[in-house]
Protein backbone atom coordinates (compact mmCIF):
# COMPACT_ATOMS: atom_id res chain seq x y z
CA UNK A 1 42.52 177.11 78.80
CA UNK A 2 44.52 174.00 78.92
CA UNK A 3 41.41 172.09 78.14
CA UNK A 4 40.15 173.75 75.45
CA UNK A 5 43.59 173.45 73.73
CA UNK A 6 43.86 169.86 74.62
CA UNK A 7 40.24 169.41 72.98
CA UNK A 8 40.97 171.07 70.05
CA UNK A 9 44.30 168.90 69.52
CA UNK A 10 42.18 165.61 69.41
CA UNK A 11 39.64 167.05 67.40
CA UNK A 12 42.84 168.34 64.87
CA UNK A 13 44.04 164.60 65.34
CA UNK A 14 41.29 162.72 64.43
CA UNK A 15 40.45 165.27 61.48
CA UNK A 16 43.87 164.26 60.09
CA UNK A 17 43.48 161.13 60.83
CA UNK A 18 40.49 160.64 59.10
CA UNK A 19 41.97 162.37 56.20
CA UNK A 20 44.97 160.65 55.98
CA UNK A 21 42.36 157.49 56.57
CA UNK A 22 40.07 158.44 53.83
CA UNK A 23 40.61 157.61 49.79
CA UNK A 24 43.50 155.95 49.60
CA UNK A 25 41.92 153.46 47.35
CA UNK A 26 41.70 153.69 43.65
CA UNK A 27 39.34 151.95 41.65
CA UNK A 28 40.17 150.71 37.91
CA UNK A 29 37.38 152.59 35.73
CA UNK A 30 38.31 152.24 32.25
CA UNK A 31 36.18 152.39 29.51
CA UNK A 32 36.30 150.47 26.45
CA UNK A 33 36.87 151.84 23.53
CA UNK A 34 39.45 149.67 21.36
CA UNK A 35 42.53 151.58 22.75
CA UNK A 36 45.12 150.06 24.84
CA UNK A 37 44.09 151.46 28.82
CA UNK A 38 47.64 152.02 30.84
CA UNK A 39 47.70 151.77 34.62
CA UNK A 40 49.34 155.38 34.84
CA UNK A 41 46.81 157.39 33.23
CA UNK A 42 44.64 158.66 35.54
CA UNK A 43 41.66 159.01 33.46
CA UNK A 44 41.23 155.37 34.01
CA UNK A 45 40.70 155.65 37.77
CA UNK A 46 38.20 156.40 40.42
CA UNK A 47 38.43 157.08 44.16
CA UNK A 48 34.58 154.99 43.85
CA UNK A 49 33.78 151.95 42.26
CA UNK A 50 32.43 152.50 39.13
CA UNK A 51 32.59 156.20 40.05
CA UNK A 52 33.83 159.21 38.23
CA UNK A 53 37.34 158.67 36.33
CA UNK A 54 40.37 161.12 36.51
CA UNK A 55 42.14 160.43 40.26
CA UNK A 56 45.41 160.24 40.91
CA UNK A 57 47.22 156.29 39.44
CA UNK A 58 47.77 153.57 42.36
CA UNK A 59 51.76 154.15 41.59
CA UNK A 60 52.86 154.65 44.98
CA UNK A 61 52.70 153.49 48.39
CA UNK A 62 49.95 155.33 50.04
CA UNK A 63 47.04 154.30 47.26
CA UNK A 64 45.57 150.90 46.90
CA UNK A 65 44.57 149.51 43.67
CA UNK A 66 41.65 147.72 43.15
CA UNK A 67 39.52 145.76 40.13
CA UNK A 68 36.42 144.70 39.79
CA UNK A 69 33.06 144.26 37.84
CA UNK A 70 32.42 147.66 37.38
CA UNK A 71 35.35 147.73 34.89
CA UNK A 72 37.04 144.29 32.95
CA UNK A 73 38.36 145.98 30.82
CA UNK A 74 42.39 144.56 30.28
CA UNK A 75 44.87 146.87 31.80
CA UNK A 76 48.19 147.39 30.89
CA UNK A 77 51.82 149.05 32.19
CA UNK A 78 53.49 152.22 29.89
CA UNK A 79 55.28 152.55 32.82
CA UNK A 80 56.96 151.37 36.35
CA UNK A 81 54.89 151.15 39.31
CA UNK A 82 57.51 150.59 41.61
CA UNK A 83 55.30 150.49 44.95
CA UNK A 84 51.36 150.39 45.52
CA UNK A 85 49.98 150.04 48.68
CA UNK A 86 48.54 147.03 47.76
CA UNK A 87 47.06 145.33 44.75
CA UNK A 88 43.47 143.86 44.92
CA UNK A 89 41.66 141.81 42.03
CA UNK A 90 37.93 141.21 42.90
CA UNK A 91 36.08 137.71 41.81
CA UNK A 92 34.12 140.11 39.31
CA UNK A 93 37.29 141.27 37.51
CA UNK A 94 37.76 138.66 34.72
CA UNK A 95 39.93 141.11 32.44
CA UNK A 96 43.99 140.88 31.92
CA UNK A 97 46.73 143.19 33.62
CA UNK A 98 50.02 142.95 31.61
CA UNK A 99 52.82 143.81 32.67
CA UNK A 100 54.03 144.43 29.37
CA UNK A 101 57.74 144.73 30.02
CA UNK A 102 57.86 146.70 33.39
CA UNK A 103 58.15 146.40 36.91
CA UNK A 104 54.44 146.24 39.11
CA UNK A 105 55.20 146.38 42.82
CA UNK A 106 52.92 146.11 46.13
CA UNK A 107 54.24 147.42 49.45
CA UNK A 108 51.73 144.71 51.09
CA UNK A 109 50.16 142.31 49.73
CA UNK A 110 49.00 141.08 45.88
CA UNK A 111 45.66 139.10 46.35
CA UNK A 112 43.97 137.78 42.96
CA UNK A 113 40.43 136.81 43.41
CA UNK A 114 40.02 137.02 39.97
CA UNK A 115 41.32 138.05 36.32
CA UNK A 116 44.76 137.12 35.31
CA UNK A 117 47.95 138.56 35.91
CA UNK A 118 50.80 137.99 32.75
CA UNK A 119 54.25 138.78 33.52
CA UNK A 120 55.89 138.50 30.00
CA UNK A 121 59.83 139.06 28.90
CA UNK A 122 61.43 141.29 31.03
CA UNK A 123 58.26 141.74 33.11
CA UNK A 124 58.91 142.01 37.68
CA UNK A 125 56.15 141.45 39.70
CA UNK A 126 56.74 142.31 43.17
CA UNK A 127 55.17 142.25 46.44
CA UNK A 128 56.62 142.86 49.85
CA UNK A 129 54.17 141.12 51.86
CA UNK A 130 51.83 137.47 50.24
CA UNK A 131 50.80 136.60 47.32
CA UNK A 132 47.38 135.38 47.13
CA UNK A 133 45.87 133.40 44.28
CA UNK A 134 42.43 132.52 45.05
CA UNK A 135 40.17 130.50 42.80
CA UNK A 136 39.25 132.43 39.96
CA UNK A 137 42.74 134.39 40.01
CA UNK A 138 45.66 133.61 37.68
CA UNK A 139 49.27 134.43 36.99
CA UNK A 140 51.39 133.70 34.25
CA UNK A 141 55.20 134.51 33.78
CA UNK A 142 56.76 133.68 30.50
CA UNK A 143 59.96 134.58 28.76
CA UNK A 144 62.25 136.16 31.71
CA UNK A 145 59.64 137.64 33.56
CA UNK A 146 60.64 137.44 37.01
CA UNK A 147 58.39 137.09 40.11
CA UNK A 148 59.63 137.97 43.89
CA UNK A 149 57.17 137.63 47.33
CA UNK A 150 58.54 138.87 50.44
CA UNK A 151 56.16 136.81 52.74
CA UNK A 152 54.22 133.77 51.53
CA UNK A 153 52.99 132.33 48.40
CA UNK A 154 48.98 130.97 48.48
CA UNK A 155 47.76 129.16 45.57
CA UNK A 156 44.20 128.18 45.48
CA UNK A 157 43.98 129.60 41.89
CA UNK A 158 46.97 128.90 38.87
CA UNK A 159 50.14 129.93 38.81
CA UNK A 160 52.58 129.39 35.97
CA UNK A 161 56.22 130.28 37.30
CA UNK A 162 59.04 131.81 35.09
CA UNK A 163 60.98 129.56 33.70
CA UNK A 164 64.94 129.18 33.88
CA UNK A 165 67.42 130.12 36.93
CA UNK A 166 66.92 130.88 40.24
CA UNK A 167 67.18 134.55 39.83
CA UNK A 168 63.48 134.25 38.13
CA UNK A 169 60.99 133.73 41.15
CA UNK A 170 62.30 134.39 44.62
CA UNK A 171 60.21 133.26 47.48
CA UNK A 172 61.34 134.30 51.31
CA UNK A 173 58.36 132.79 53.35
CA UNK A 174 56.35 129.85 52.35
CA UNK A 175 55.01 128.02 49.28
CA UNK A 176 51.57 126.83 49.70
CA UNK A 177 49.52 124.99 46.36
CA UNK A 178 45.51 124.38 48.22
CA UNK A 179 43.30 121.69 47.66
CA UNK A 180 39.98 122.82 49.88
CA UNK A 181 36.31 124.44 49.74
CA UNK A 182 38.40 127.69 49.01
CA UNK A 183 39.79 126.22 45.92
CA UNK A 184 42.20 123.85 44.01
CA UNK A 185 45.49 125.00 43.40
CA UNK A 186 47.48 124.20 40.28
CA UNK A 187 51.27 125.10 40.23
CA UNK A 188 53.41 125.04 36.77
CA UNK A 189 57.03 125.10 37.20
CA UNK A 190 57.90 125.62 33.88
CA UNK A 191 60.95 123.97 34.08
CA UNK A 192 62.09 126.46 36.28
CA UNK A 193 64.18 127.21 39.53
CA UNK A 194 62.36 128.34 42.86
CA UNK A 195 64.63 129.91 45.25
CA UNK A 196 63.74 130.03 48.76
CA UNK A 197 65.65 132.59 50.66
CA UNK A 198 63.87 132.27 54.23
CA UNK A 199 64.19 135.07 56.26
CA UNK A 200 62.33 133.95 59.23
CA UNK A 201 60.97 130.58 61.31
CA UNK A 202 57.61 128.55 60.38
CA UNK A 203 57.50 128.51 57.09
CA UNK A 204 56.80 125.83 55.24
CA UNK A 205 56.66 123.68 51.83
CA UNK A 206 52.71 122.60 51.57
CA UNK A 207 51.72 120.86 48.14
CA UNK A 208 48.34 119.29 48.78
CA UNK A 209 47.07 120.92 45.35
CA UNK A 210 48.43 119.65 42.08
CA UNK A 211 51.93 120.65 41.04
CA UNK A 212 55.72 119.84 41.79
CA UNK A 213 58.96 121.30 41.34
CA UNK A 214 61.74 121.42 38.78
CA UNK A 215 64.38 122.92 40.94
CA UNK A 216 64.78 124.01 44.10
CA UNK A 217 67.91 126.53 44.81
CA UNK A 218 67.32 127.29 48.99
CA UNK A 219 70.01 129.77 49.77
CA UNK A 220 69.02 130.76 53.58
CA UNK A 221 70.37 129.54 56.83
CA UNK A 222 66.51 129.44 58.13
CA UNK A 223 64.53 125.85 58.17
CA UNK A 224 61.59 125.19 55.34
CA UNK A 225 59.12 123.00 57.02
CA UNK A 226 57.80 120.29 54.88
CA UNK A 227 53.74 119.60 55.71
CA UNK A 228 54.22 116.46 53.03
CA UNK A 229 56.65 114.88 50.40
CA UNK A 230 57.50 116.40 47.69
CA UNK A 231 58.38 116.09 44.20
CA UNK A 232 61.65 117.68 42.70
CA UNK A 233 61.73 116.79 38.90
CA UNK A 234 65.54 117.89 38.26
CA UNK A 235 68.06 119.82 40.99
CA UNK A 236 67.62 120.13 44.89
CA UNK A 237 70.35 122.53 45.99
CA UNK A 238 70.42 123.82 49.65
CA UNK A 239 73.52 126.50 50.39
């Protein structure tokens, strides 16, 4: 009797398993028709690429949003989404997500194979793992958007960074601008601050794409390995 109870608590275990497994990523869907397509509405979203619309919004942790060619059409925030699962733009996504004023948070990691990301006035975009910008993948802060990456920025794409003080783009692992097969990184300070605030060892300052620095504000006690020299245009402060 033991056994069969034993059996059927696997079986149970891998059921939910495979449950809890299954569908947690969402797929953007949205038709064009002229009108502006918002992240929260669920009509916009599949549980299939280029499947059926009307599943549940990538807003919180447990769902994974992803783009690609099945939809380009340009996305944009009515609302918070204070913590995906993680954020996914395929090299056959070529369409716009804007911010538009609100905050557009991963619980992992943000990687950009294609389409561009704008983070306009009082735009946050947030992820609590990397931030991957490959290639054909942009992002572009203006006004006081802000920008914050728990683990390690990866440029292989373009990033332009918010401009003004270090409160605007927060980076606590490394900063990494590519020049390789994968692609050729361009970083635009904007006559901005980045502020490294390193929580752990290893990581490193490696500019072999093009781009500098206008300021640096580095306000943590752990070490920033530099790979190469490089350029500071204006202020170098290290607390």
């Amino acid at each position: 009797m033991k056994n069969i109870y034993k059996t059927l608590l696997i079986i149970l275990f891998v059921f939910i398993s495979s449950v809890v497994e299954a569908g947690p990523n969402r797929y953007w869907v949205a038709v064009d028709d002229g009108t502006d397509k918002m992240w929260d509405n669920t009509a916009n979203w599949s549980e299939t690429s280029g499947g059926y619309e009307g599943a549940t919004a990538p807003v919180t942790a447990n769902l994974v949003a992803n783009f690609d060619g099945n939809s380009i059409v340009n996305v944009k925030l009515g609302a918070d989404v204070n913590k995906a699962r993680k954020i996914i733009v395929r090299a056959g996504y070529s369409g716009t997500i804007n911010l538009n004023g609100y905050h557009l948070a991963s619980k992992n990691n943000i990687a950009l194979y294609g389409g561009t990301v704008l983070v306009p006035a009082n735009s946050f975009l947030q992820t609590w793992g990397d931030l991957y910008i490959y290639e054909g993948g942009t992002v572009t802060a203006s006004g006081d958007g802000k920008i914050k990456v728990k683990g390690n920025v990866h440029i292989r794409g373009k990033l332009t960074a918010p401009g003004g003080d270090n409160t605007r783009f927060v980076v606590h692992g490394g900063f990494n601008v590519y020049d390789d097969d994968s692609g050729s990184g361009i970083f635009n300070h904007s006559n901005g601050t980045v502020t490294f605030s390193t929580k752990g060892t290893g990581h490193a300052i490696n500019i072999v794409g093009e781009g500098n620095f206008y300021n640096i504000y580095k306000n943590a006690q752990k070490h920033l390995i530099l790979s190469k020299p490089i350029e500071v245009e204006n202020n170098l402060t290290n607390i």
